[in-house]
N, C-alpha and C. Protein backbone atom coordinates (compact mmCIF):
# COMPACT_ATOMS: atom_id res chain seq x y z
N UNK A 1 127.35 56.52 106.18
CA UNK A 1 126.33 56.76 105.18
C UNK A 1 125.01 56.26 105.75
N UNK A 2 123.58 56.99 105.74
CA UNK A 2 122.52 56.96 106.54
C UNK A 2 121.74 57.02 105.36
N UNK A 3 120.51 56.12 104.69
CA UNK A 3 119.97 56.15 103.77
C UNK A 3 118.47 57.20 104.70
N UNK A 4 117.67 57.81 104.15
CA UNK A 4 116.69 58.21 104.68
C UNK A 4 115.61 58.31 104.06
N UNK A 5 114.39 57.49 103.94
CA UNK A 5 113.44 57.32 103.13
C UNK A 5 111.84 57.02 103.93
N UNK A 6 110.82 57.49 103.22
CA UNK A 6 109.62 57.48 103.95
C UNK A 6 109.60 55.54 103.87
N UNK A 7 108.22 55.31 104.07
CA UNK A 7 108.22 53.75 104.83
C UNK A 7 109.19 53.10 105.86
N UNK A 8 110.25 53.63 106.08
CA UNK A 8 110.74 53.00 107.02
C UNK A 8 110.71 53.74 108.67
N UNK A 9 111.37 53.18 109.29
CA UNK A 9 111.40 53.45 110.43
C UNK A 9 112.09 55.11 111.06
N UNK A 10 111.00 55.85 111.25
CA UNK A 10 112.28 57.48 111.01
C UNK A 10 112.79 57.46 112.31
N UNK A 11 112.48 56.75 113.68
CA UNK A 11 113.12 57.14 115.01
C UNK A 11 114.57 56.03 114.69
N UNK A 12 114.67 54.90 113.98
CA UNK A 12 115.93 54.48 113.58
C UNK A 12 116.56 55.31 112.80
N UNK A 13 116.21 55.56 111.77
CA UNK A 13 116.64 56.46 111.05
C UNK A 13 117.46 57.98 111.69
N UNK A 14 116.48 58.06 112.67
CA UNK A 14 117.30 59.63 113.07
C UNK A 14 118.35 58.77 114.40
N UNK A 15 118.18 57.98 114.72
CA UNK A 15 119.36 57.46 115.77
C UNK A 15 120.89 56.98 115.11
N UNK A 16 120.84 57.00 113.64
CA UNK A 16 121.47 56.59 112.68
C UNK A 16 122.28 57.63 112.52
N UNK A 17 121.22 58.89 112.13
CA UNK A 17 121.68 60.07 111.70
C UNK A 17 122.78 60.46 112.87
N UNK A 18 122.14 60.73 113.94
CA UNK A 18 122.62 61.21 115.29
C UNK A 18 124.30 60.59 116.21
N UNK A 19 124.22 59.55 115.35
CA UNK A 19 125.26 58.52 115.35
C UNK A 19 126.66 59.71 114.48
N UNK A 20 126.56 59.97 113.89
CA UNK A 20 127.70 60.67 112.95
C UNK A 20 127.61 60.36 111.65
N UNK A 21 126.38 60.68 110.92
CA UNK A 21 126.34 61.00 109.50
C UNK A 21 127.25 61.86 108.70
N UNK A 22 127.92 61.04 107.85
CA UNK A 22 128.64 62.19 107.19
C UNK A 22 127.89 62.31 105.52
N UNK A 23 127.60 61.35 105.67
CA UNK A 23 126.42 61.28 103.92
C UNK A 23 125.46 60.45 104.51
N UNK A 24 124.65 61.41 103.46
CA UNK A 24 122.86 60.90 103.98
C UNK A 24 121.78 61.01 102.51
N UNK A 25 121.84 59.62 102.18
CA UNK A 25 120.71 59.50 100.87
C UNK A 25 119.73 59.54 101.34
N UNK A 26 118.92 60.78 100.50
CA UNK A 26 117.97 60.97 101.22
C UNK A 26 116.38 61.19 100.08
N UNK A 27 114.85 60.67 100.72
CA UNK A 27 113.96 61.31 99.71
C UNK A 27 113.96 62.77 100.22
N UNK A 28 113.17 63.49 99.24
CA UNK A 28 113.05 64.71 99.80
C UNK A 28 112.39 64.99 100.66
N UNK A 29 111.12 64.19 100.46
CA UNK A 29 110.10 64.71 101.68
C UNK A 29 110.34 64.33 102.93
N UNK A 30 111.30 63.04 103.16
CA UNK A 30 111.57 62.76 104.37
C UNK A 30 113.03 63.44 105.05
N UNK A 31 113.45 63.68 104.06
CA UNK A 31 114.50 64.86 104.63
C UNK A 31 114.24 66.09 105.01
N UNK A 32 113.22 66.68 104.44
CA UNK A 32 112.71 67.69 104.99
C UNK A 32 112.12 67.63 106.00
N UNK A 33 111.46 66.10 106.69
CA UNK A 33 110.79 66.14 108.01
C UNK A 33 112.06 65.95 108.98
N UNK A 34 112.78 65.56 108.66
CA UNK A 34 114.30 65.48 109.22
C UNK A 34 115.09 67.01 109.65
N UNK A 35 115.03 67.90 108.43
CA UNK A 35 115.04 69.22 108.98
C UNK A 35 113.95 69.10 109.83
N UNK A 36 112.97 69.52 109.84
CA UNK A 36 111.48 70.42 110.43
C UNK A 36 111.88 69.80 111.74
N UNK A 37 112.77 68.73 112.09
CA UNK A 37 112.50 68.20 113.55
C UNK A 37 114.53 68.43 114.23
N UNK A 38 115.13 69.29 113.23
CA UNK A 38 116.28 69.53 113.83
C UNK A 38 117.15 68.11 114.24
N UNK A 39 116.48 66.88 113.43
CA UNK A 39 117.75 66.38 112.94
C UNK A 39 119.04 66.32 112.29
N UNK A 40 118.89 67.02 110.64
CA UNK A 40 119.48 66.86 109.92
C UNK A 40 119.75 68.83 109.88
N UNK A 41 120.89 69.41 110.09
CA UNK A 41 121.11 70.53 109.51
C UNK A 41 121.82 70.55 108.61
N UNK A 42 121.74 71.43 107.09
CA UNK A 42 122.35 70.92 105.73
C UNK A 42 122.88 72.41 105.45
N UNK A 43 122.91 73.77 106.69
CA UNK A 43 123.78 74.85 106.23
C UNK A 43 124.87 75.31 106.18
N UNK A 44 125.78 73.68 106.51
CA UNK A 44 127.12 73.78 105.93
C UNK A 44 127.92 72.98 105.00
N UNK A 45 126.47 72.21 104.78
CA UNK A 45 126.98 70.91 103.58
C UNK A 45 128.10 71.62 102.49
N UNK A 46 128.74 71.01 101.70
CA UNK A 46 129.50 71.07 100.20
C UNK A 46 129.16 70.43 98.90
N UNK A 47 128.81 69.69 99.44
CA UNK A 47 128.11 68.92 97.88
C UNK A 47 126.44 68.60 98.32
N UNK A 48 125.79 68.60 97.16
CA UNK A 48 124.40 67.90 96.99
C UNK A 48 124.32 67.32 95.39
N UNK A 49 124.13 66.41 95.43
CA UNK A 49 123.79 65.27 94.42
C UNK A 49 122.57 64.69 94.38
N UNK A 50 121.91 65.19 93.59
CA UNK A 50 120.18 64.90 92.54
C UNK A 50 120.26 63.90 91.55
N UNK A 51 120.31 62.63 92.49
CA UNK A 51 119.82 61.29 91.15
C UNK A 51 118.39 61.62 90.67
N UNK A 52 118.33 61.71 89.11
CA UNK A 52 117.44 61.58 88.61
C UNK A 52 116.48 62.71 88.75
N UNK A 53 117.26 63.57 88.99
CA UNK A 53 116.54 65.43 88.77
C UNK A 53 115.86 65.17 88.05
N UNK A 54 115.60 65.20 86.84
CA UNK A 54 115.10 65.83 85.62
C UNK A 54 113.62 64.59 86.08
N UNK A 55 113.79 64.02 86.24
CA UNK A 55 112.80 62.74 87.06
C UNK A 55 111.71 63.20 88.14
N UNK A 56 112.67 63.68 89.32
CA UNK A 56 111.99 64.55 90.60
C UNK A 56 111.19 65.66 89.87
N UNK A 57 111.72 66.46 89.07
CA UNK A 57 111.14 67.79 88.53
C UNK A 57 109.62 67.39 87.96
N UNK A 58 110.11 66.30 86.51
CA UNK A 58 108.37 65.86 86.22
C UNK A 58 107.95 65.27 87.10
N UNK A 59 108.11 64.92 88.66
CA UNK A 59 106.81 63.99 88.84
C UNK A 59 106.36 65.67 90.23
N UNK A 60 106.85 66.77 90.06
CA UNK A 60 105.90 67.55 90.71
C UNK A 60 106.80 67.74 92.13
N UNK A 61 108.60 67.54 92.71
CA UNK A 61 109.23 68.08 93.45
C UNK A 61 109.96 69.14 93.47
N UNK A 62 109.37 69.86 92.52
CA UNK A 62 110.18 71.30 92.53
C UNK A 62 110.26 71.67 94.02
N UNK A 63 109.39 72.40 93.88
CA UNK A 63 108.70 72.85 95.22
C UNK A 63 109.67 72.54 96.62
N UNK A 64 109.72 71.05 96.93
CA UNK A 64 110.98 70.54 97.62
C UNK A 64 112.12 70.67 97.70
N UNK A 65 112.60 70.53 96.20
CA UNK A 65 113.70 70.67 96.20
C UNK A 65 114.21 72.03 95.96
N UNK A 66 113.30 73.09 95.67
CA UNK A 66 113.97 74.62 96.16
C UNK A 66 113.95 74.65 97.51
N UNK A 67 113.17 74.22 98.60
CA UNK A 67 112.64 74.32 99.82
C UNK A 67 114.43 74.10 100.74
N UNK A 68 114.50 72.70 100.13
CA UNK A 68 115.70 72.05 100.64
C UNK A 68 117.18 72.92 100.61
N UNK A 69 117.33 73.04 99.09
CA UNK A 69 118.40 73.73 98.48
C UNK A 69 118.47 75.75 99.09
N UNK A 70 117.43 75.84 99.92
CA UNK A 70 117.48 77.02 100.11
C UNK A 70 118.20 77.18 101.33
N UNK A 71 118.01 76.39 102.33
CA UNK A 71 118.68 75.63 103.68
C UNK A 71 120.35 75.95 103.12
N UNK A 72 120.69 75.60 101.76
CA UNK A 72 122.24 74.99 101.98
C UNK A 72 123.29 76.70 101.72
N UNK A 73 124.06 76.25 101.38
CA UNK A 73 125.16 77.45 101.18
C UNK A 73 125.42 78.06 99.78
N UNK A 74 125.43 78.83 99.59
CA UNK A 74 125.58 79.37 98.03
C UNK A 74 126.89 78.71 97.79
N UNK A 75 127.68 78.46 98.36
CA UNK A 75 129.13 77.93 97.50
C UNK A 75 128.97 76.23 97.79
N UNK A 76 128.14 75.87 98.17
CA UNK A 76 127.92 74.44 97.55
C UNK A 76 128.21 73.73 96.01
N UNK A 77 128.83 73.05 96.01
CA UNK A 77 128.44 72.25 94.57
C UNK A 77 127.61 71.48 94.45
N UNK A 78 126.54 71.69 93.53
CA UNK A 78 125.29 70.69 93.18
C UNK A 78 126.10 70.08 92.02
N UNK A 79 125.52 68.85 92.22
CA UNK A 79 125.68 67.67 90.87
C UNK A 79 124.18 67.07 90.70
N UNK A 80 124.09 67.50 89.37
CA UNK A 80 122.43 66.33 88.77
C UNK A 80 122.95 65.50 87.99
N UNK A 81 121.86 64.16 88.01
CA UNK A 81 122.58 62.88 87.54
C UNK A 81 121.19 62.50 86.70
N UNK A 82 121.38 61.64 85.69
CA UNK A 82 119.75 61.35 85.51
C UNK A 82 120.29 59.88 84.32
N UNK A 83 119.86 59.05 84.42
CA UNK A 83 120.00 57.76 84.04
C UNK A 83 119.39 57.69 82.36
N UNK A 84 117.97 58.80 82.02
CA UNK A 84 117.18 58.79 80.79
C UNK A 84 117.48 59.86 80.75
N UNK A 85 117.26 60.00 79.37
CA UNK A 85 117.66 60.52 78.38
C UNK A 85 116.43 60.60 76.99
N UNK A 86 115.38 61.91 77.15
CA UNK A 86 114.34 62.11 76.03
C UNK A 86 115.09 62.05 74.64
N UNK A 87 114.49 61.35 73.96
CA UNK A 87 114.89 61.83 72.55
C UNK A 87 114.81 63.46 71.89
């Protein structure tokens, strides 16, 4: 498991990856620089799991996360998770 997040270190990060990732928590935007540099390929993943979708969506990652999700496989299973709950 390879966490992957902006502020930290991405040349550790991708030596991590490169190591044998089999799960990779990831932000979006830094996963996507992770694609763009042919680290991370996600077009044979099976699962993707969205903590706090409904979260990502209002703060303005759509955009990303179609970007991302377009990369993967139609017979993927997505799971969204979200901690709140609007009245």
């Amino acid at each position: 498991i390879v966490p992957v997040y902006g502020g930290a270190s991405i040349s550790e990060q991708i030596k991590k990856v490169r190591r044998g990732a089999q799960i990779i928590v990831a932000t979006p935007g830094r996963l996507m620089d992770m694609m763009d540099r042919n680290v991370v390929k996600i077009d044979t993943i099976r699962f993707v799991v969205l903590d706090e979708a409904d979260e990502m969506l209002n703060m303005g990652f759509k955009d990303d996360i179609d970007q991302i999700l377009a990369d993967t496989p139609e017979s993927k299973n997505v799971w969204l998770f979200s901690a709140t709950m609007p009245r």
